[in-house]
N, C-alpha and C. Protein backbone atom coordinates (compact mmCIF):
# COMPACT_ATOMS: atom_id res chain seq x y z
N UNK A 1 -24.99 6.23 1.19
CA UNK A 1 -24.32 5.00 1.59
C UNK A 1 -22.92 4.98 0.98
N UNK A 2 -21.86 4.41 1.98
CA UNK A 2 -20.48 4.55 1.40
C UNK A 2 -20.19 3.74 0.74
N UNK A 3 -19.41 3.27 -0.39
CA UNK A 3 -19.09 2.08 -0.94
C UNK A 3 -17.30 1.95 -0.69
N UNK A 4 -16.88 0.67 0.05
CA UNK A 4 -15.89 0.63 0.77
C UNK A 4 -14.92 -0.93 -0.26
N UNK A 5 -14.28 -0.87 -0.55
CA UNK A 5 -13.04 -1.61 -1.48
C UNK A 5 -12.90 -2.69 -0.55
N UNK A 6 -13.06 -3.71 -1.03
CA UNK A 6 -12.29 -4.78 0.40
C UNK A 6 -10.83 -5.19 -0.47
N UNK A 7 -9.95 -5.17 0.70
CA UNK A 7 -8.53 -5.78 0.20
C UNK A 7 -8.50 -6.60 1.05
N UNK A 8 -7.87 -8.12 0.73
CA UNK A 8 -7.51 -8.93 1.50
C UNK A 8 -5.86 -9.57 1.59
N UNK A 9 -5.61 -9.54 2.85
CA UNK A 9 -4.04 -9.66 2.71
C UNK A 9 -3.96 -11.22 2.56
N UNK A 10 -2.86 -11.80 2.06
CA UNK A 10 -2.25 -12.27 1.31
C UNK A 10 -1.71 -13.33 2.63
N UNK A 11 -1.45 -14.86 2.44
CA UNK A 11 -1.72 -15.53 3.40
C UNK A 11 -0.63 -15.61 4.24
N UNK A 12 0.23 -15.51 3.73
CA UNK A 12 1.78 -15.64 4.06
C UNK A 12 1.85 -14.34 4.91
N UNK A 13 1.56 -13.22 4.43
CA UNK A 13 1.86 -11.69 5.35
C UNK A 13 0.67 -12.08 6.42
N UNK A 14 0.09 -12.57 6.38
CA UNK A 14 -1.20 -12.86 7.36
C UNK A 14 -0.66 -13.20 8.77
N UNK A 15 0.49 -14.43 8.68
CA UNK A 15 0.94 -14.97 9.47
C UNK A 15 1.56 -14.61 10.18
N UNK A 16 2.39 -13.51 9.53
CA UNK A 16 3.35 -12.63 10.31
C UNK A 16 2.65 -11.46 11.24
N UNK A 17 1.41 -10.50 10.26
CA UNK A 17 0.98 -9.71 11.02
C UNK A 17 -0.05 -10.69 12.36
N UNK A 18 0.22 -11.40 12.40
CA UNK A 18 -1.28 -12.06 13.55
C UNK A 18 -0.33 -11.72 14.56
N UNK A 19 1.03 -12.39 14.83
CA UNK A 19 1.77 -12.91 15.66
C UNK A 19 3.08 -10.84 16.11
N UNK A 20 2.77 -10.22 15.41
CA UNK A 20 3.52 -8.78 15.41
C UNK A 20 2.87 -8.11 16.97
N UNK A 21 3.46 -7.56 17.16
CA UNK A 21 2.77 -7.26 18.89
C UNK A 21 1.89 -5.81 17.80
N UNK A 22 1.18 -4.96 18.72
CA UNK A 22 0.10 -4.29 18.61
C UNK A 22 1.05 -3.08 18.37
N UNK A 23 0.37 -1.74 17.61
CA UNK A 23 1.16 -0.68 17.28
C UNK A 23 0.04 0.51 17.49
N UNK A 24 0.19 1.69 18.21
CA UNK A 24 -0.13 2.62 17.92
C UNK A 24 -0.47 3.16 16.13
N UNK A 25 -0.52 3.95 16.14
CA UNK A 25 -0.95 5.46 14.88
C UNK A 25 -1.09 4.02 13.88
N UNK A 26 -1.02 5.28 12.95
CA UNK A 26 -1.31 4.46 11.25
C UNK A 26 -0.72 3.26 10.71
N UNK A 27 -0.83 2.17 10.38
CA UNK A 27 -0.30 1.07 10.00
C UNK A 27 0.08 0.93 8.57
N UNK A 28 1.22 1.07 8.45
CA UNK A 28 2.08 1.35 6.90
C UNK A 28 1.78 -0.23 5.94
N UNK A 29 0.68 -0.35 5.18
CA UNK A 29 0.55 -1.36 4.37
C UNK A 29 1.41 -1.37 3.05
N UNK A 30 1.60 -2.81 2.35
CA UNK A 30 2.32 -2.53 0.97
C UNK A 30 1.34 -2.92 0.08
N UNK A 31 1.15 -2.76 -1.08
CA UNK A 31 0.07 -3.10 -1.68
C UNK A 31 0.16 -4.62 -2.45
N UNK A 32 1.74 -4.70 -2.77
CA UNK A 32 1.76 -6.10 -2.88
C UNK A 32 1.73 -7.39 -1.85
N UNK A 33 1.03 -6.72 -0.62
CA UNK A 33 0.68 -8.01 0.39
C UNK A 33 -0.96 -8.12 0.41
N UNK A 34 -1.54 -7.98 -0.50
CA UNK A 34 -3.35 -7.47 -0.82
C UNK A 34 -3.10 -7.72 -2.02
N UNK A 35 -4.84 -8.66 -2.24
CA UNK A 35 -5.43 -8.54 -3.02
C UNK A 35 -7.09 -8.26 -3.26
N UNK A 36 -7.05 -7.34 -4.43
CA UNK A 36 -8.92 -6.94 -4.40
C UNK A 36 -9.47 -7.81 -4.12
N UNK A 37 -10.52 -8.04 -3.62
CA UNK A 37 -11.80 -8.59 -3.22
C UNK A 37 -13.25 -8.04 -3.25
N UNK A 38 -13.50 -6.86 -4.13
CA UNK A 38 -14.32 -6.67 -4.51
C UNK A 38 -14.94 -5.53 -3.22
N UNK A 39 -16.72 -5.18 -3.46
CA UNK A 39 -16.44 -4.02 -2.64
C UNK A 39 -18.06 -4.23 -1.78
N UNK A 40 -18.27 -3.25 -0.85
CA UNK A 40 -19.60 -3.69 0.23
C UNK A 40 -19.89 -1.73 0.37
N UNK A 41 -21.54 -2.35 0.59
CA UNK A 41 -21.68 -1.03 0.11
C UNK A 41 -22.28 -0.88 2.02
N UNK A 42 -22.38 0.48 2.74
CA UNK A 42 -22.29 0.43 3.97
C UNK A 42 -22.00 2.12 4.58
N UNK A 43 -23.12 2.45 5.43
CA UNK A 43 -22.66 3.55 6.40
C UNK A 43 -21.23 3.88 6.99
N UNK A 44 -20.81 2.61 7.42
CA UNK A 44 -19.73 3.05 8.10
C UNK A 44 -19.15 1.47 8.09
N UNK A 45 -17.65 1.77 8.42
CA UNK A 45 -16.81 0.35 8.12
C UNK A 45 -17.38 -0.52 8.91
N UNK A 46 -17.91 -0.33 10.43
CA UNK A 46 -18.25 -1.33 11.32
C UNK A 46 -19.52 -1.82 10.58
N UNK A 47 -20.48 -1.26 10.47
CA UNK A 47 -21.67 -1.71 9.24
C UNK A 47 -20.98 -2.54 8.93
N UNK A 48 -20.02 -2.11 7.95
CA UNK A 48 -19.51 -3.33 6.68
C UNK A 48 -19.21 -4.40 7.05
N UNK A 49 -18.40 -4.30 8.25
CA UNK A 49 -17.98 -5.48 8.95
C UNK A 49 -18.89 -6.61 9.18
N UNK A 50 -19.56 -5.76 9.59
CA UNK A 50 -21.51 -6.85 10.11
C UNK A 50 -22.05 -7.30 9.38
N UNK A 51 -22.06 -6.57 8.23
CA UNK A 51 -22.81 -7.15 7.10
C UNK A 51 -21.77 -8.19 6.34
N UNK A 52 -20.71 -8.28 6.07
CA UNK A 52 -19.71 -9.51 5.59
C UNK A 52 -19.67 -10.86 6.90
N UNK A 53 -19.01 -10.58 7.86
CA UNK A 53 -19.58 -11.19 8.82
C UNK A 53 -20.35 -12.29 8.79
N UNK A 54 -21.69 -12.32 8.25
CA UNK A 54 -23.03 -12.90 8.32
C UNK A 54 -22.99 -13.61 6.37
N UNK A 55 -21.58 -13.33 5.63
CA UNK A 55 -22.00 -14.03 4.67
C UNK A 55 -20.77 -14.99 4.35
N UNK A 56 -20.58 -15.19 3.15
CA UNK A 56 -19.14 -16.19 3.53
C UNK A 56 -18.10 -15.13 3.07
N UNK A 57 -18.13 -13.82 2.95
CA UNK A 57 -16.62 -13.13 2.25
C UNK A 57 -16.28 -12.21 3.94
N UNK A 58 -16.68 -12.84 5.10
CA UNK A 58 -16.37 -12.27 6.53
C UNK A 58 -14.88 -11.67 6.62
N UNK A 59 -14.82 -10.59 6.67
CA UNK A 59 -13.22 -10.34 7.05
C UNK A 59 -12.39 -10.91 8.13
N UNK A 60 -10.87 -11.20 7.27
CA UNK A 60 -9.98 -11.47 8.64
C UNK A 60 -8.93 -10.27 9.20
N UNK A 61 -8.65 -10.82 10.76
CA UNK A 61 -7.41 -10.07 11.14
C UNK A 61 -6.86 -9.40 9.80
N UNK A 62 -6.51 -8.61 9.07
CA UNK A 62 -5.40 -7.91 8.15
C UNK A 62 -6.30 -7.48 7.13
N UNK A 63 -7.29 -7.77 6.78
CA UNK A 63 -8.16 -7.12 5.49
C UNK A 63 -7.86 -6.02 5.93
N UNK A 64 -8.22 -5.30 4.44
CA UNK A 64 -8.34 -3.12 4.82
C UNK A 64 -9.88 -3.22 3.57
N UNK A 65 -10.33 -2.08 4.14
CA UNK A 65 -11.25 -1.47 3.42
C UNK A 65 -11.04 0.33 3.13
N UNK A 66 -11.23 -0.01 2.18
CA UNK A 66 -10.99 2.00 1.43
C UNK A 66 -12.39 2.44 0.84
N UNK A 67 -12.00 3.45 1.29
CA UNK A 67 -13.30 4.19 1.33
C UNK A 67 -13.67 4.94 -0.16
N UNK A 68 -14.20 5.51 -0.75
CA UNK A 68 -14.41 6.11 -2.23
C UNK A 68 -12.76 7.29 -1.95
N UNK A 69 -13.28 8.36 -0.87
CA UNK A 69 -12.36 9.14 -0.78
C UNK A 69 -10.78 8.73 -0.57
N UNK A 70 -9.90 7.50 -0.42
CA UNK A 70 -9.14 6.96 -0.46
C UNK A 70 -8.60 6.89 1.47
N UNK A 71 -9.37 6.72 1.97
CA UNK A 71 -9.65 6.62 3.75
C UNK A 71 -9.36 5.03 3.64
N UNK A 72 -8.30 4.62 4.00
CA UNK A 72 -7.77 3.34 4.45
C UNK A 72 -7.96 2.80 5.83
N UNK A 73 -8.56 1.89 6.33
CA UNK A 73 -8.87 1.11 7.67
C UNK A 73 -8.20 -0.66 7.23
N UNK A 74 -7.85 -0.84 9.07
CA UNK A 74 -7.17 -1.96 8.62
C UNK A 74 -7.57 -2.74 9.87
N UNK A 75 -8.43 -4.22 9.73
CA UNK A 75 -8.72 -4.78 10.99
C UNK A 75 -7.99 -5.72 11.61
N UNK A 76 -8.16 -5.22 12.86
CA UNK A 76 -7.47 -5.63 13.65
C UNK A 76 -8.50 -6.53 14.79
N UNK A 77 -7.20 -7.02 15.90
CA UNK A 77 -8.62 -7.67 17.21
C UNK A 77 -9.14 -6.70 17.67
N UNK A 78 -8.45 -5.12 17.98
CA UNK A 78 -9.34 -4.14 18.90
C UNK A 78 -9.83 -3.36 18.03
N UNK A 79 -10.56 -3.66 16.50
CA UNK A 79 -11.38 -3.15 15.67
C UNK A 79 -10.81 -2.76 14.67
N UNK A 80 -11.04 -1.55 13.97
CA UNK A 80 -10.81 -1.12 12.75
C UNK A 80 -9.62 0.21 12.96
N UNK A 81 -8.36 0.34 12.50
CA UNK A 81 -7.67 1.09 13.06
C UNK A 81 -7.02 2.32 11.41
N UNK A 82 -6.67 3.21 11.34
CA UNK A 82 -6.05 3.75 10.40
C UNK A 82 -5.03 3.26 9.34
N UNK A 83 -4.93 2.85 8.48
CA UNK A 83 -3.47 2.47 7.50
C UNK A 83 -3.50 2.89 6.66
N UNK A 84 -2.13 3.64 5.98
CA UNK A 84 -1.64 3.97 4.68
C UNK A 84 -0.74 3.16 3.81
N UNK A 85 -1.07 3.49 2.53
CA UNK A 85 -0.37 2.62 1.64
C UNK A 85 1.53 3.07 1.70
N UNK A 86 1.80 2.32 1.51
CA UNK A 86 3.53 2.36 1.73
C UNK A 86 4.25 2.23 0.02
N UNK A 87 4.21 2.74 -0.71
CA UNK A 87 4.67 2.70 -2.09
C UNK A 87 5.93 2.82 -2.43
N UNK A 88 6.58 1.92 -2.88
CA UNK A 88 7.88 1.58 -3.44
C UNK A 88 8.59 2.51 -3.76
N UNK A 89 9.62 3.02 -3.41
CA UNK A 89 10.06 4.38 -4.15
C UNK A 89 10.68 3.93 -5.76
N UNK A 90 10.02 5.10 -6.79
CA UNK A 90 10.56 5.01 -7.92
C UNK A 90 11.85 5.50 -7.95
N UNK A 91 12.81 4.84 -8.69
CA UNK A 91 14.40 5.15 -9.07
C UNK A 91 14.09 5.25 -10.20
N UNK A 92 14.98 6.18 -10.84
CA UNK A 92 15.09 6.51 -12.12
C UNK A 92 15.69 6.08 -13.06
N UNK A 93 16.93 5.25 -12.66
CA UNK A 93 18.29 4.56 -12.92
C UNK A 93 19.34 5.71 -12.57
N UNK A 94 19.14 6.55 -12.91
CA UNK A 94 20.08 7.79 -13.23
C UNK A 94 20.93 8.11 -11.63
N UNK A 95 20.48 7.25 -10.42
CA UNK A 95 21.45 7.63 -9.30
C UNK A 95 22.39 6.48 -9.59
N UNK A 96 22.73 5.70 -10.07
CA UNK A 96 24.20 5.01 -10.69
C UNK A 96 24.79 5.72 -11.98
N UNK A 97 24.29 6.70 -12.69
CA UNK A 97 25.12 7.09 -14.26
C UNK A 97 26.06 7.49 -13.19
N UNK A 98 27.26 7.74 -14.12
CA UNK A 98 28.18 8.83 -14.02
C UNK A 98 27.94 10.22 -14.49
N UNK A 99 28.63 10.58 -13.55
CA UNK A 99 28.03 12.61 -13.71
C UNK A 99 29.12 12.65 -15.03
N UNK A 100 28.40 13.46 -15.70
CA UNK A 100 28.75 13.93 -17.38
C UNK A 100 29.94 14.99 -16.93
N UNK A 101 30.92 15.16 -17.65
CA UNK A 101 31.89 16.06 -17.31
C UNK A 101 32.01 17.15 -18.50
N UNK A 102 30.61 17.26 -19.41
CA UNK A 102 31.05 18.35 -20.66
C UNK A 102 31.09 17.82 -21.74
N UNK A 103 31.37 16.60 -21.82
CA UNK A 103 31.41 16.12 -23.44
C UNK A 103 32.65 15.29 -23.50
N UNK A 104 32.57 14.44 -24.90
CA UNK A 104 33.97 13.87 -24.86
C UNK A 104 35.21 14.38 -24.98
N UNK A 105 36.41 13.37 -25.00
CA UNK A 105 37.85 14.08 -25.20
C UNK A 105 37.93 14.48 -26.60
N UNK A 106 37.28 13.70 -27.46
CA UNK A 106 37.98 14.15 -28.77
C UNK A 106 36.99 15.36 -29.09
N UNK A 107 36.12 15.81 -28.44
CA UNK A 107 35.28 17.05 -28.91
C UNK A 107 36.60 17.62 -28.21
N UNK A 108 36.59 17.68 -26.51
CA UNK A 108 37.61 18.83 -26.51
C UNK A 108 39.06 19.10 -26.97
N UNK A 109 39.60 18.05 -27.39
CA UNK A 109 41.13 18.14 -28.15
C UNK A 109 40.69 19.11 -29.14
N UNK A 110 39.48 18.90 -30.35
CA UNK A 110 39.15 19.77 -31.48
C UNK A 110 38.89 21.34 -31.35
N UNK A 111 38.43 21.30 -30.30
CA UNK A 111 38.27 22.72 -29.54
C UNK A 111 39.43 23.42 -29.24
N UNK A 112 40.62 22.82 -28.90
CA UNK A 112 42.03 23.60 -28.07
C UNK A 112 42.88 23.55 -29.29
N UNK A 113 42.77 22.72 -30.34
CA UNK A 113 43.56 23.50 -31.41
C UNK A 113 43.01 24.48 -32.44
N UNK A 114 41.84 24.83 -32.05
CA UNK A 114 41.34 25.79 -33.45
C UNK A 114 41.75 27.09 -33.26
């Protein structure tokens, strides 16, 4: 039996994805529009579905469920469709330094008179 993560999106992004027209392939989620909700244990996502469904933690339009192996599904009205997480790119700070030119002036003044 699979044990599947429920994430639930977040009410405000809710509103927007209801009303977004429909998209082909994988659906690029952010993780700060989800929150855990704990997890359902289940053959297969539609299982899961059925079995929440019938209690009060029923999924809506935008929940995702992840799978142990990190297999992301994201529901929709025409069922359960593919989504990946979309992760913030890390900056380092270091694309604003200034590029180093060798060292300071007064190292190199000390250098050209010795």
């Amino acid at each position: 039996m699979q044990v599947y993560r429920i994430f639930r999106m977040k009410e405000a992004t809710r509103q927007q994805f209801r009303w977004a027209p429909h998209t082909s392939g994988a659906t690029p989620v952010k993780p700060k529009d989800f929150e855990p909700a704990g997890e359902v244990q289940s053959p297969t996502v539609y299982s899961a579905w059925s079995a929440l469904q019938a209690s009060d933690r029923a999924l809506e339009v935008g929940d995702l469920l992840e799978s142990a192996d990190g297999e992301l599904r994201i529901y929709k009205y025409v069922g359960f469709e593919v989504a990946n997480w979309v992760l913030p790119e890390v900056k380092s700070g270091l694309e604003t330094a200034p590029v180093a030119a060798g060292g300071s002036p007064a190292a190199e003044q000390s250098i050209g008179t010795v």
